[in-house]
PDB file of N, CA and C in Angstrom:
ATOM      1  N   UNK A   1      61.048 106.609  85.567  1.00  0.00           N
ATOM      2  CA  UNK A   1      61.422 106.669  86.972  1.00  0.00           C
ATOM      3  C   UNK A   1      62.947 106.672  87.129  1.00  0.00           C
ATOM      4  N   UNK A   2      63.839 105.715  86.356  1.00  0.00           N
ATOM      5  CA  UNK A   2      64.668 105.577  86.471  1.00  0.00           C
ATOM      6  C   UNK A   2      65.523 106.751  86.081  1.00  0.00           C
ATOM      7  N   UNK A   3      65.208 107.752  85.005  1.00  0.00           N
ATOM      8  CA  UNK A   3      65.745 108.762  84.737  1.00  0.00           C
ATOM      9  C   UNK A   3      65.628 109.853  85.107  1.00  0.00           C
ATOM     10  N   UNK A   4      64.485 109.989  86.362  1.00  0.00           N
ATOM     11  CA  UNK A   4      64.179 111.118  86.794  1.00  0.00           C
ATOM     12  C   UNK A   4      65.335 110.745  88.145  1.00  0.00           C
ATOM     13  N   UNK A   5      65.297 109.994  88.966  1.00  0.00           N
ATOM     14  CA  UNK A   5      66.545 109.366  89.778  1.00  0.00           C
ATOM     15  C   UNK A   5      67.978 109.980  89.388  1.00  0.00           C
ATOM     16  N   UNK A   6      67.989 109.787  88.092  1.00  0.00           N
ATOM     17  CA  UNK A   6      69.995 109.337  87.758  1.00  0.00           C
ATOM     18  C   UNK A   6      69.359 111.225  87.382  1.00  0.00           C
ATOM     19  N   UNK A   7      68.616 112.122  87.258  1.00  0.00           N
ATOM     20  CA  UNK A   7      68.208 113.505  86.895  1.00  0.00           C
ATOM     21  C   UNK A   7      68.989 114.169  88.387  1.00  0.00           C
ATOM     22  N   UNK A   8      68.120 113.520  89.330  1.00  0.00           N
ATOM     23  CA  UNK A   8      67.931 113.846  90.721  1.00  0.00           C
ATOM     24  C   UNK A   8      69.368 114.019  91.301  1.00  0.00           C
ATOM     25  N   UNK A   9      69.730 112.919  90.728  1.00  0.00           N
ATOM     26  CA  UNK A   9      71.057 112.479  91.635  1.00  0.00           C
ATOM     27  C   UNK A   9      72.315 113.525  90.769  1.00  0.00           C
ATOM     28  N   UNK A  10      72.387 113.807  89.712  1.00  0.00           N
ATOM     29  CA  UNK A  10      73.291 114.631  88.980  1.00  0.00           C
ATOM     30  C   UNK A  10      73.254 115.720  89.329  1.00  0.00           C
ATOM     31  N   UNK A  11      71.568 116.247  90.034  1.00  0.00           N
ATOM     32  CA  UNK A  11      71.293 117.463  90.220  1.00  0.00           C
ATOM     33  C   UNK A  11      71.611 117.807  91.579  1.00  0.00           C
ATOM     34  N   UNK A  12      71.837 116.662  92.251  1.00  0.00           N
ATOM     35  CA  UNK A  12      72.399 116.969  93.819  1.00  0.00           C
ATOM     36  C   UNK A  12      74.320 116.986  94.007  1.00  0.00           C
ATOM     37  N   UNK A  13      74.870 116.559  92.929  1.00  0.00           N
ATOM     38  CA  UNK A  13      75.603 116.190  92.892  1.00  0.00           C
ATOM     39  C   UNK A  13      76.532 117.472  92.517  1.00  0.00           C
ATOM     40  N   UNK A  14      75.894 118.203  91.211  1.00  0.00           N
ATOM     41  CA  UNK A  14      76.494 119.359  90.711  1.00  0.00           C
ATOM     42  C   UNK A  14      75.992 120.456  92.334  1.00  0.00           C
ATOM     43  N   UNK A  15      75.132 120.316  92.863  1.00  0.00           N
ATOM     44  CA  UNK A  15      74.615 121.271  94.194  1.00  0.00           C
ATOM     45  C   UNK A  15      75.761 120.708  94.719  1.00  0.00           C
ATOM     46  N   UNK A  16      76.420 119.194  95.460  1.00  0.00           N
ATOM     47  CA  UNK A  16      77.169 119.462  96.669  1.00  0.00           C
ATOM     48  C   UNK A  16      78.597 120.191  95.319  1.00  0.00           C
ATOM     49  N   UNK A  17      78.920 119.913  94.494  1.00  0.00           N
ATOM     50  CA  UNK A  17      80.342 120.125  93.708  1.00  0.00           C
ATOM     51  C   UNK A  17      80.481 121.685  93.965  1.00  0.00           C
ATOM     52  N   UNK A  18      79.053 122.141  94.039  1.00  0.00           N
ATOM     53  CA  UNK A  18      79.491 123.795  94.016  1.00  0.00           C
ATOM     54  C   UNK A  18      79.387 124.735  95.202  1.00  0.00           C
ATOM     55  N   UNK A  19      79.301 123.680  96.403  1.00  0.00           N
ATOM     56  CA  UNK A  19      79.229 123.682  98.029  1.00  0.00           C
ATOM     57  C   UNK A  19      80.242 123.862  98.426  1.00  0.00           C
ATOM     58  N   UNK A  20      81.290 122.254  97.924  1.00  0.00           N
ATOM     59  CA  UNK A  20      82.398 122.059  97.819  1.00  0.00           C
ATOM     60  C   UNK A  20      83.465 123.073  97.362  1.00  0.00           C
ATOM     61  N   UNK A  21      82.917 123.412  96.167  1.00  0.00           N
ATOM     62  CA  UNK A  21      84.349 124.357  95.425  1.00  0.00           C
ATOM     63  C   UNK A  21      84.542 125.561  95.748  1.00  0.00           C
ATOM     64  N   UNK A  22      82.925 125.984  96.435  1.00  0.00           N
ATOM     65  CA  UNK A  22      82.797 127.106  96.887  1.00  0.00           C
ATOM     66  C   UNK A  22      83.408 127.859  98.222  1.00  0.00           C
ATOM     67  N   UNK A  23      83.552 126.539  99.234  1.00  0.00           N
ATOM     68  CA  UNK A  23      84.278 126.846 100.486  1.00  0.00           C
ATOM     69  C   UNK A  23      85.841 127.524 100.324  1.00  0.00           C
ATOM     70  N   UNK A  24      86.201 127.880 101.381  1.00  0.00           N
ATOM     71  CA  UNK A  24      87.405 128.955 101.250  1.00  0.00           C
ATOM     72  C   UNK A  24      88.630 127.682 101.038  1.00  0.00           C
ATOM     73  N   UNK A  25      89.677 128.530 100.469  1.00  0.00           N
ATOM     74  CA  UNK A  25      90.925 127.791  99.684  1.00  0.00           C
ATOM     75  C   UNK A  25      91.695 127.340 101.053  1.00  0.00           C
ATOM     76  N   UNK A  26      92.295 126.353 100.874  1.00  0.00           N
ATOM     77  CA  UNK A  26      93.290 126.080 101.950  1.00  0.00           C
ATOM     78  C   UNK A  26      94.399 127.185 101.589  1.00  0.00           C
ATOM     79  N   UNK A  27      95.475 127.321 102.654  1.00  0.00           N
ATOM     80  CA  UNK A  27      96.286 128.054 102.831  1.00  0.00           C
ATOM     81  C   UNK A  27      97.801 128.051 101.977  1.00  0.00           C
ATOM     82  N   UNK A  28      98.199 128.600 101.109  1.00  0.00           N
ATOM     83  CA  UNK A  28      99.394 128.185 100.603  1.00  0.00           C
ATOM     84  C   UNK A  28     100.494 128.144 101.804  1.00  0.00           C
ATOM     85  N   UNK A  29     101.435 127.033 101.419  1.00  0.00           N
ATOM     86  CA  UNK A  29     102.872 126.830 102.224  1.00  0.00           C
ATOM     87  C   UNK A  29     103.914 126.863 101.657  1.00  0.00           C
ATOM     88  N   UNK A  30     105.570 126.525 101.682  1.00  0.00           N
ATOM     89  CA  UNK A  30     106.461 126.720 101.715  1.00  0.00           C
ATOM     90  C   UNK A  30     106.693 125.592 100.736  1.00  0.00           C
ATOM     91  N   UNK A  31     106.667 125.536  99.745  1.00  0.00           N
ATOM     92  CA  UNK A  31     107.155 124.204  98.978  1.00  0.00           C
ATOM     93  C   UNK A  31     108.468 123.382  99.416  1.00  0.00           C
ATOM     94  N   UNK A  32     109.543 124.333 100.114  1.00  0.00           N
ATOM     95  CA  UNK A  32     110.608 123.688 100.409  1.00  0.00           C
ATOM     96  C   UNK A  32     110.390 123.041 101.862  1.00  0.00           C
ATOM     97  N   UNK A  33     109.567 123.346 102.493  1.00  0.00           N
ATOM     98  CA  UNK A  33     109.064 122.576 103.476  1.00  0.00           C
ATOM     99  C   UNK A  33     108.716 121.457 103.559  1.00  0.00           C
ATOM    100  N   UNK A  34     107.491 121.205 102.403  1.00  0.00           N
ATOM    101  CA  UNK A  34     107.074 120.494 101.934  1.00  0.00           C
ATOM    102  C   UNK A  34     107.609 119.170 101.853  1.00  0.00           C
ATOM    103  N   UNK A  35     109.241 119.402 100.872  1.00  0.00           N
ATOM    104  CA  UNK A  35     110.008 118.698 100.178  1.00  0.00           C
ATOM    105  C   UNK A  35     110.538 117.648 101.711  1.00  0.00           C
ATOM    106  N   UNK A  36     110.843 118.774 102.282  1.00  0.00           N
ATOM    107  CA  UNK A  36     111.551 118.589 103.403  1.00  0.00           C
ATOM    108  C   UNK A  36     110.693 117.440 104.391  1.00  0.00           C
ATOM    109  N   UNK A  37     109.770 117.535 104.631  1.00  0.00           N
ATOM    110  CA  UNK A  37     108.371 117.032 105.710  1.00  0.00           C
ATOM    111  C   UNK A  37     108.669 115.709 105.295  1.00  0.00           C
ATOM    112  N   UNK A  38     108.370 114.119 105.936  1.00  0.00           N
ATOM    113  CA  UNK A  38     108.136 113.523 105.377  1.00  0.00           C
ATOM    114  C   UNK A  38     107.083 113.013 104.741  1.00  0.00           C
ATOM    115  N   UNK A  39     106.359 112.023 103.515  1.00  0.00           N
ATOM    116  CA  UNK A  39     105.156 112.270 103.314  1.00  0.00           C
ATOM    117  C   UNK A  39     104.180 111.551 104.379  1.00  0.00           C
ATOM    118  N   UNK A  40     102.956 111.766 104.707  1.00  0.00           N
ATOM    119  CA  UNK A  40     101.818 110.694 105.857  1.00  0.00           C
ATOM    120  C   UNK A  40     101.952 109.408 105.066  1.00  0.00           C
ATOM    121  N   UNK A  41     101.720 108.645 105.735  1.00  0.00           N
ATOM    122  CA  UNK A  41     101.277 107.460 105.296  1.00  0.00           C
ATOM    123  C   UNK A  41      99.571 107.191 105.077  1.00  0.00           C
ATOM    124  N   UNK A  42      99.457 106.306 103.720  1.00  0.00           N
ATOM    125  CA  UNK A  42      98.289 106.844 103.320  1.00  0.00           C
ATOM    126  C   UNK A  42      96.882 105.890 104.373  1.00  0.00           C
ATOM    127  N   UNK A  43      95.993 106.868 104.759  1.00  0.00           N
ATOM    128  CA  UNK A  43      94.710 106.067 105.229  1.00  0.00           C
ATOM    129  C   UNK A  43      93.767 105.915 104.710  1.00  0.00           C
ATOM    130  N   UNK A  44      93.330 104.684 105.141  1.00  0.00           N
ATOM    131  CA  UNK A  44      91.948 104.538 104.696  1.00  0.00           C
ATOM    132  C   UNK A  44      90.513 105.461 105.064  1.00  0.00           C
ATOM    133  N   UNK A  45      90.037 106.132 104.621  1.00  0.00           N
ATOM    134  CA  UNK A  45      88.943 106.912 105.262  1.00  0.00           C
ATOM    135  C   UNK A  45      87.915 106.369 106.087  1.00  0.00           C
ATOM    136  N   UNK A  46      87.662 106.938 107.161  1.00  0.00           N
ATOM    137  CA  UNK A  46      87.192 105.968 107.934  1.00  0.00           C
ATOM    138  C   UNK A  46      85.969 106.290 107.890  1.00  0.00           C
ATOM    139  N   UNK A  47      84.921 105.916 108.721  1.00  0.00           N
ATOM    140  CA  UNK A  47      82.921 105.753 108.290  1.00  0.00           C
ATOM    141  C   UNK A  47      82.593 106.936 109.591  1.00  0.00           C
ATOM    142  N   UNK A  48      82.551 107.967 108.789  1.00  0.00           N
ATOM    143  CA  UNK A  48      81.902 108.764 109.233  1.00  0.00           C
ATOM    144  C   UNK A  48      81.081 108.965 110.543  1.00  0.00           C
ATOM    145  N   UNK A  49      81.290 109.598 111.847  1.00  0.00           N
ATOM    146  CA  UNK A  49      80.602 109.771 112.974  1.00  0.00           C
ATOM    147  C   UNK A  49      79.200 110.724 112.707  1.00  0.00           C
ATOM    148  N   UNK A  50      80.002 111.953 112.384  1.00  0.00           N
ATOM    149  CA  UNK A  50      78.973 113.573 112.333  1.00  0.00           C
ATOM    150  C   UNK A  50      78.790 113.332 110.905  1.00  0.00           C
ATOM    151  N   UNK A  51      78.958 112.905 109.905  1.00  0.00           N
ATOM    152  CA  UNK A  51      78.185 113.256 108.750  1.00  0.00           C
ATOM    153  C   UNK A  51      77.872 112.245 107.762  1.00  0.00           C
ATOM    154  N   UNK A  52      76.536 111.351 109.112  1.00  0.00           N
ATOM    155  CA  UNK A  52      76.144 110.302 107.754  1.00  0.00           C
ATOM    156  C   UNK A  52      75.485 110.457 106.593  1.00  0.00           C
ATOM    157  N   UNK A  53      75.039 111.657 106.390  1.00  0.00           N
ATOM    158  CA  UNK A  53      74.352 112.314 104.765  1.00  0.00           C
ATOM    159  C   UNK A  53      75.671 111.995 103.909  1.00  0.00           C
ATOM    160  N   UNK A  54      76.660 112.696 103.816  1.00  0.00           N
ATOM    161  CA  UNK A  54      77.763 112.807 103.225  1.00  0.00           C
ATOM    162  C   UNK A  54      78.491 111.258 102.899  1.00  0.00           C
ATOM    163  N   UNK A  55      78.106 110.332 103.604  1.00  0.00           N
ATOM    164  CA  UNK A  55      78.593 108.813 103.692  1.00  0.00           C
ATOM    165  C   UNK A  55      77.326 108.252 103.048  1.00  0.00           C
ATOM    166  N   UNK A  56      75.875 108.474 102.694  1.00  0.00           N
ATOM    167  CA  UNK A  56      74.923 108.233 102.204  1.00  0.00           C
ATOM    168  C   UNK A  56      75.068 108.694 100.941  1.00  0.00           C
ATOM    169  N   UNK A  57      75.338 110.067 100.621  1.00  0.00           N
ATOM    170  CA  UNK A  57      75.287 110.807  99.214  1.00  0.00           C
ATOM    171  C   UNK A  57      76.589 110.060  98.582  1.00  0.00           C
ATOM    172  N   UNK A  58      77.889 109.629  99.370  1.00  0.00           N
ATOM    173  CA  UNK A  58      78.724 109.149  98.357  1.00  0.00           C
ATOM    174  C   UNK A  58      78.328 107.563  97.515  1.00  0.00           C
ATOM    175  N   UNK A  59      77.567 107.113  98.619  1.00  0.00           N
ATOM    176  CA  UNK A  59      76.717 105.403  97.655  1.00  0.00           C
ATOM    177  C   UNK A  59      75.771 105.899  96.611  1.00  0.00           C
ATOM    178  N   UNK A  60      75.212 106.625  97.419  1.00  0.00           N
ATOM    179  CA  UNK A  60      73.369 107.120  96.221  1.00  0.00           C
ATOM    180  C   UNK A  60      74.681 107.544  94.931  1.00  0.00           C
ATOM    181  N   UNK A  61      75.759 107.999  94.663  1.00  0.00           N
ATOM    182  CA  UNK A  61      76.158 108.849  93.670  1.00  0.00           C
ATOM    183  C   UNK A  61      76.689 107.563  93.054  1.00  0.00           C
ATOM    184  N   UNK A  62      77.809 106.605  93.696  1.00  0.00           N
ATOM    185  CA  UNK A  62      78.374 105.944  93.615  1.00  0.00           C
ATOM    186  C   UNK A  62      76.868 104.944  92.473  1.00  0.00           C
ATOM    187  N   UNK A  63      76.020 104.425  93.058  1.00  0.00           N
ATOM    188  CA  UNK A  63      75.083 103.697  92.241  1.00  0.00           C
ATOM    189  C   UNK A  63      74.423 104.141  91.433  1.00  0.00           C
ATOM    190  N   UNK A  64      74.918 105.513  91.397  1.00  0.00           N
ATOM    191  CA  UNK A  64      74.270 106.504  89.363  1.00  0.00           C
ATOM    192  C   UNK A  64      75.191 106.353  88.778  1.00  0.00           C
ATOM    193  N   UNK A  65      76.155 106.191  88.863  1.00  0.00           N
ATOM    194  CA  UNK A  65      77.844 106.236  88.586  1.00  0.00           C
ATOM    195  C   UNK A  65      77.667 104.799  87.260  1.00  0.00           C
ATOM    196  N   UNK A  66      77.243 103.982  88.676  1.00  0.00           N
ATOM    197  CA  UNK A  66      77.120 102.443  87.827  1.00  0.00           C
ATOM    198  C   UNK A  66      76.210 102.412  86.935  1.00  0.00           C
ATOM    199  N   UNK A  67      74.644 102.898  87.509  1.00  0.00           N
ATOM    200  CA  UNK A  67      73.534 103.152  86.286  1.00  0.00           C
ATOM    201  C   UNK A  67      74.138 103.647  84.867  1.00  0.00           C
ATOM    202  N   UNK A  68      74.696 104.829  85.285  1.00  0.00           N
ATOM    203  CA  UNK A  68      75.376 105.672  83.791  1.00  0.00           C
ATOM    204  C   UNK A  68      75.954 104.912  83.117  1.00  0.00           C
ATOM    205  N   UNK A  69      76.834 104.040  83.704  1.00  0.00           N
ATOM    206  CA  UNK A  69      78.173 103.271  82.824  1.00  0.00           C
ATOM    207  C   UNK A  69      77.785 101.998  82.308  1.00  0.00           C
ATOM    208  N   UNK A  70      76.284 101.082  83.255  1.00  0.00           N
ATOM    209  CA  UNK A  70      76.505 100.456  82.295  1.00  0.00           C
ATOM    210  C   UNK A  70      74.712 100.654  81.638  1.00  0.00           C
ATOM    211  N   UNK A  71      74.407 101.568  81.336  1.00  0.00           N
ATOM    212  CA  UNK A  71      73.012 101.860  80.451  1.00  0.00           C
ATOM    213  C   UNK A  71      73.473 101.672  79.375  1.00  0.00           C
ATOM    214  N   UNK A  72      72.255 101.448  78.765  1.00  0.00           N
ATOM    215  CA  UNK A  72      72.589 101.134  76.940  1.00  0.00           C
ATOM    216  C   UNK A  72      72.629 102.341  76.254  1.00  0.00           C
ATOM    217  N   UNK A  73      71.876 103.512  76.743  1.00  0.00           N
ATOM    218  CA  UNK A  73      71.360 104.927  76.170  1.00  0.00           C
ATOM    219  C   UNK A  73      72.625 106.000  76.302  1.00  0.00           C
ATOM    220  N   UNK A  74      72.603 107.249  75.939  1.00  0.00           N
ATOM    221  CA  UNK A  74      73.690 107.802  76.395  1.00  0.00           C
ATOM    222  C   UNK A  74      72.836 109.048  76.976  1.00  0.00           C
ATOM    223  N   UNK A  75      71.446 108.946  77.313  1.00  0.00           N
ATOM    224  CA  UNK A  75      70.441 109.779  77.809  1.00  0.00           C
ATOM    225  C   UNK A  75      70.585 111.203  77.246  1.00  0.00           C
ATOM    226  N   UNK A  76      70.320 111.551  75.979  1.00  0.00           N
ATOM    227  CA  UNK A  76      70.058 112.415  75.137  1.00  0.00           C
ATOM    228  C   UNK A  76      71.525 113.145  74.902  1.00  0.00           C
ATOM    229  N   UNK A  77      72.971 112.624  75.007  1.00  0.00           N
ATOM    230  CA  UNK A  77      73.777 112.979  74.963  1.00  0.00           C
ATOM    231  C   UNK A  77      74.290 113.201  75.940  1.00  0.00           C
ATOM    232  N   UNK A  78      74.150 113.369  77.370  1.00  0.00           N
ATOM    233  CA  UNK A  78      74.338 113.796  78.564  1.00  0.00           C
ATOM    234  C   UNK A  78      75.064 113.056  79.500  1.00  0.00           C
ATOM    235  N   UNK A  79      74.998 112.044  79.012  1.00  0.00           N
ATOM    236  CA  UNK A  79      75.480 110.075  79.756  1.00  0.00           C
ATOM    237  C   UNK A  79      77.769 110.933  79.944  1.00  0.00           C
ATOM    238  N   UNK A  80      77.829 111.383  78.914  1.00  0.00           N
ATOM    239  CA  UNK A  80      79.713 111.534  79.427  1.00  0.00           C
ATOM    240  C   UNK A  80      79.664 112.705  80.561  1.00  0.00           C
ATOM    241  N   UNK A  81      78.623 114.003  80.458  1.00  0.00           N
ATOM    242  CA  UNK A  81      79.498 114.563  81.856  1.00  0.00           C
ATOM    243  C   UNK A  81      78.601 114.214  82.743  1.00  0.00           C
ATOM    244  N   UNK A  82      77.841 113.660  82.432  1.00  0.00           N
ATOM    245  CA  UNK A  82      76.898 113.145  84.499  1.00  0.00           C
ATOM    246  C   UNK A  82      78.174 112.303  84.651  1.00  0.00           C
ATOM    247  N   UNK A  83      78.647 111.419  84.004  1.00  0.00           N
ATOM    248  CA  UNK A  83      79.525 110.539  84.378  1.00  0.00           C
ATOM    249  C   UNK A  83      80.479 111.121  85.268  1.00  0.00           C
ATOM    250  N   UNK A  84      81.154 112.326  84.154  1.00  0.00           N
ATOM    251  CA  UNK A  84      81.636 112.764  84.954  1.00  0.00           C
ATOM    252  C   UNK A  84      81.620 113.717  85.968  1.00  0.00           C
ATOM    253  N   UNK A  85      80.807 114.858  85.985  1.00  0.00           N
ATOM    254  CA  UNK A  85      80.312 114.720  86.786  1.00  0.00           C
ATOM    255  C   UNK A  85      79.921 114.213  88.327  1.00  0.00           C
ATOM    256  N   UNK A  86      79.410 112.778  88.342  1.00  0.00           N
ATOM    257  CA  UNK A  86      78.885 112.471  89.392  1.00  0.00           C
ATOM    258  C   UNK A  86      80.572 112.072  90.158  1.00  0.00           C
ATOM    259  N   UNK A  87      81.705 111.522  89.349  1.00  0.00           N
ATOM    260  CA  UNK A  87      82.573 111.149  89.718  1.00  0.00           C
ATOM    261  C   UNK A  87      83.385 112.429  90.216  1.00  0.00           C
ATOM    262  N   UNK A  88      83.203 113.604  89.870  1.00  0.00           N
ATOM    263  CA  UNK A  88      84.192 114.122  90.178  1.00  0.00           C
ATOM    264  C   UNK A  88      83.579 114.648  91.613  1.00  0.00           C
ATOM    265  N   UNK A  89      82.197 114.602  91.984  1.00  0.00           N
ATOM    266  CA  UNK A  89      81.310 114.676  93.019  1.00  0.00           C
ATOM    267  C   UNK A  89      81.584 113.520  94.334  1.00  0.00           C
ATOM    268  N   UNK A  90      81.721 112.544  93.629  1.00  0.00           N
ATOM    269  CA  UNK A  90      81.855 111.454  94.758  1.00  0.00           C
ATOM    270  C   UNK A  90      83.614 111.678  94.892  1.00  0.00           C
ATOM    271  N   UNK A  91      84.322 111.985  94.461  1.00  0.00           N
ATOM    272  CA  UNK A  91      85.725 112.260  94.857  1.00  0.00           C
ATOM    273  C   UNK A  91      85.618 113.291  95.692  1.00  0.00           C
ATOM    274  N   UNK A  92      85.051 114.567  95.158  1.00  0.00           N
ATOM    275  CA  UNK A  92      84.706 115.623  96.366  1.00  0.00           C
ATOM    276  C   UNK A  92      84.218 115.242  98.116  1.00  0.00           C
ATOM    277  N   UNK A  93      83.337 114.246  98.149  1.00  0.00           N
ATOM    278  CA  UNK A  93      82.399 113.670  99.276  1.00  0.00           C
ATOM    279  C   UNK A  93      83.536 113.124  99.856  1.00  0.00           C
ATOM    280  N   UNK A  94      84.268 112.461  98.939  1.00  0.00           N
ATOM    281  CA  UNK A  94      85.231 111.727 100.150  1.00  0.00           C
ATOM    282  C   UNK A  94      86.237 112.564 100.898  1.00  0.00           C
ATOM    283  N   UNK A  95      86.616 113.343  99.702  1.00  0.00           N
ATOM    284  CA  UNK A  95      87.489 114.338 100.865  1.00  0.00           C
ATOM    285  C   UNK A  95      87.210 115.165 101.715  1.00  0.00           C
ATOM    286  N   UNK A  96      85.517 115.614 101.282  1.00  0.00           N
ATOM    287  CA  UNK A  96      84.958 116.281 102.750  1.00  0.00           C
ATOM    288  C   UNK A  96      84.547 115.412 104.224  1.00  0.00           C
ATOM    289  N   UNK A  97      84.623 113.681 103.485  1.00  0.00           N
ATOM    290  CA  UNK A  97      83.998 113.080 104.761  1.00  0.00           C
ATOM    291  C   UNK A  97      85.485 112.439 105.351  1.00  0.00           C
ATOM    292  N   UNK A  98      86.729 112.553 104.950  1.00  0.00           N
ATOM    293  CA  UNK A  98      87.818 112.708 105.535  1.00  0.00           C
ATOM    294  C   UNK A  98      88.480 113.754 106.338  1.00  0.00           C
ATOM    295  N   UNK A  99      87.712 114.856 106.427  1.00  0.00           N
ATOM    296  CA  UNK A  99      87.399 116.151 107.644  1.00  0.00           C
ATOM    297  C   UNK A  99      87.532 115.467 108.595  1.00  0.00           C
ATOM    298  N   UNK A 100      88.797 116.462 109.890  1.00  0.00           N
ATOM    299  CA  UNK A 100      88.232 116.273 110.887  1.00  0.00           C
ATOM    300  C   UNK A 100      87.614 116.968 111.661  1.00  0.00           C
ATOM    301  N   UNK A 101      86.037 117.209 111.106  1.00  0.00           N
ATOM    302  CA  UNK A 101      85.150 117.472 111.825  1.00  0.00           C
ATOM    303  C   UNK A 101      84.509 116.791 111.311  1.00  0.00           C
ATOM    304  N   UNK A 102      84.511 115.624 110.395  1.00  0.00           N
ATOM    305  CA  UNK A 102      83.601 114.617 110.055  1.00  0.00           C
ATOM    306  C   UNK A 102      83.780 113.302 111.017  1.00  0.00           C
ATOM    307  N   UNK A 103      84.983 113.473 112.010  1.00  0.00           N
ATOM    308  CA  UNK A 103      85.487 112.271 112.360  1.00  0.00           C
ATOM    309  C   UNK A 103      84.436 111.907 113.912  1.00  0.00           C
TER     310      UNK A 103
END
């Protein structure tokens, strides 16, 4: 049961990563602008209005994350990229649920 779960969850995970990577590129700018701008000050992301799936999928990932790391098995070899993997997934979630159209 438990491995069909941490299966499930890798398998939703690589689905949102390629949702994610797939959307159109942000816009290049002016690097000397850039330099110039001062930087934001950093926020905390706040809890999601419009997209509580996306605030749900980052815990469900977040608690395979933990399953993976601390299992005894390395699940047929597979245990380093779900890891990573799921992490580079739940980094994705947050920056889509820091949208503001997530707000």
């Amino acid at each position: 049961m438990k491995r069909t779960i941490i299966t499930l969850t890798v398998v939703i995970a690589a689905l949102v990563l390629a949702i994610v990577l797939g959307s159109p590129k942000a816009q290049t700018f002016n690097s000397s602008a850039a330099i110039a701008a001062p930087a934001p000050a950093p926020m905390a992301v706040p809890m999601p209005n419009r997209c509580p799936n996306i605030h749900e999928a980052i815990r469900a990932l977040e608690s395979a994350e933990r399953d993976l790391h601390e299992a005894r098995h390395d699940f047929c070899g597979r245990r380093a990229e779900a890891m990573r993997t799921v992490h580079e997934a739940i980094e994705q979630l947050r920056g889509a649920e820091g949208c503001d159209k997530c707000r």
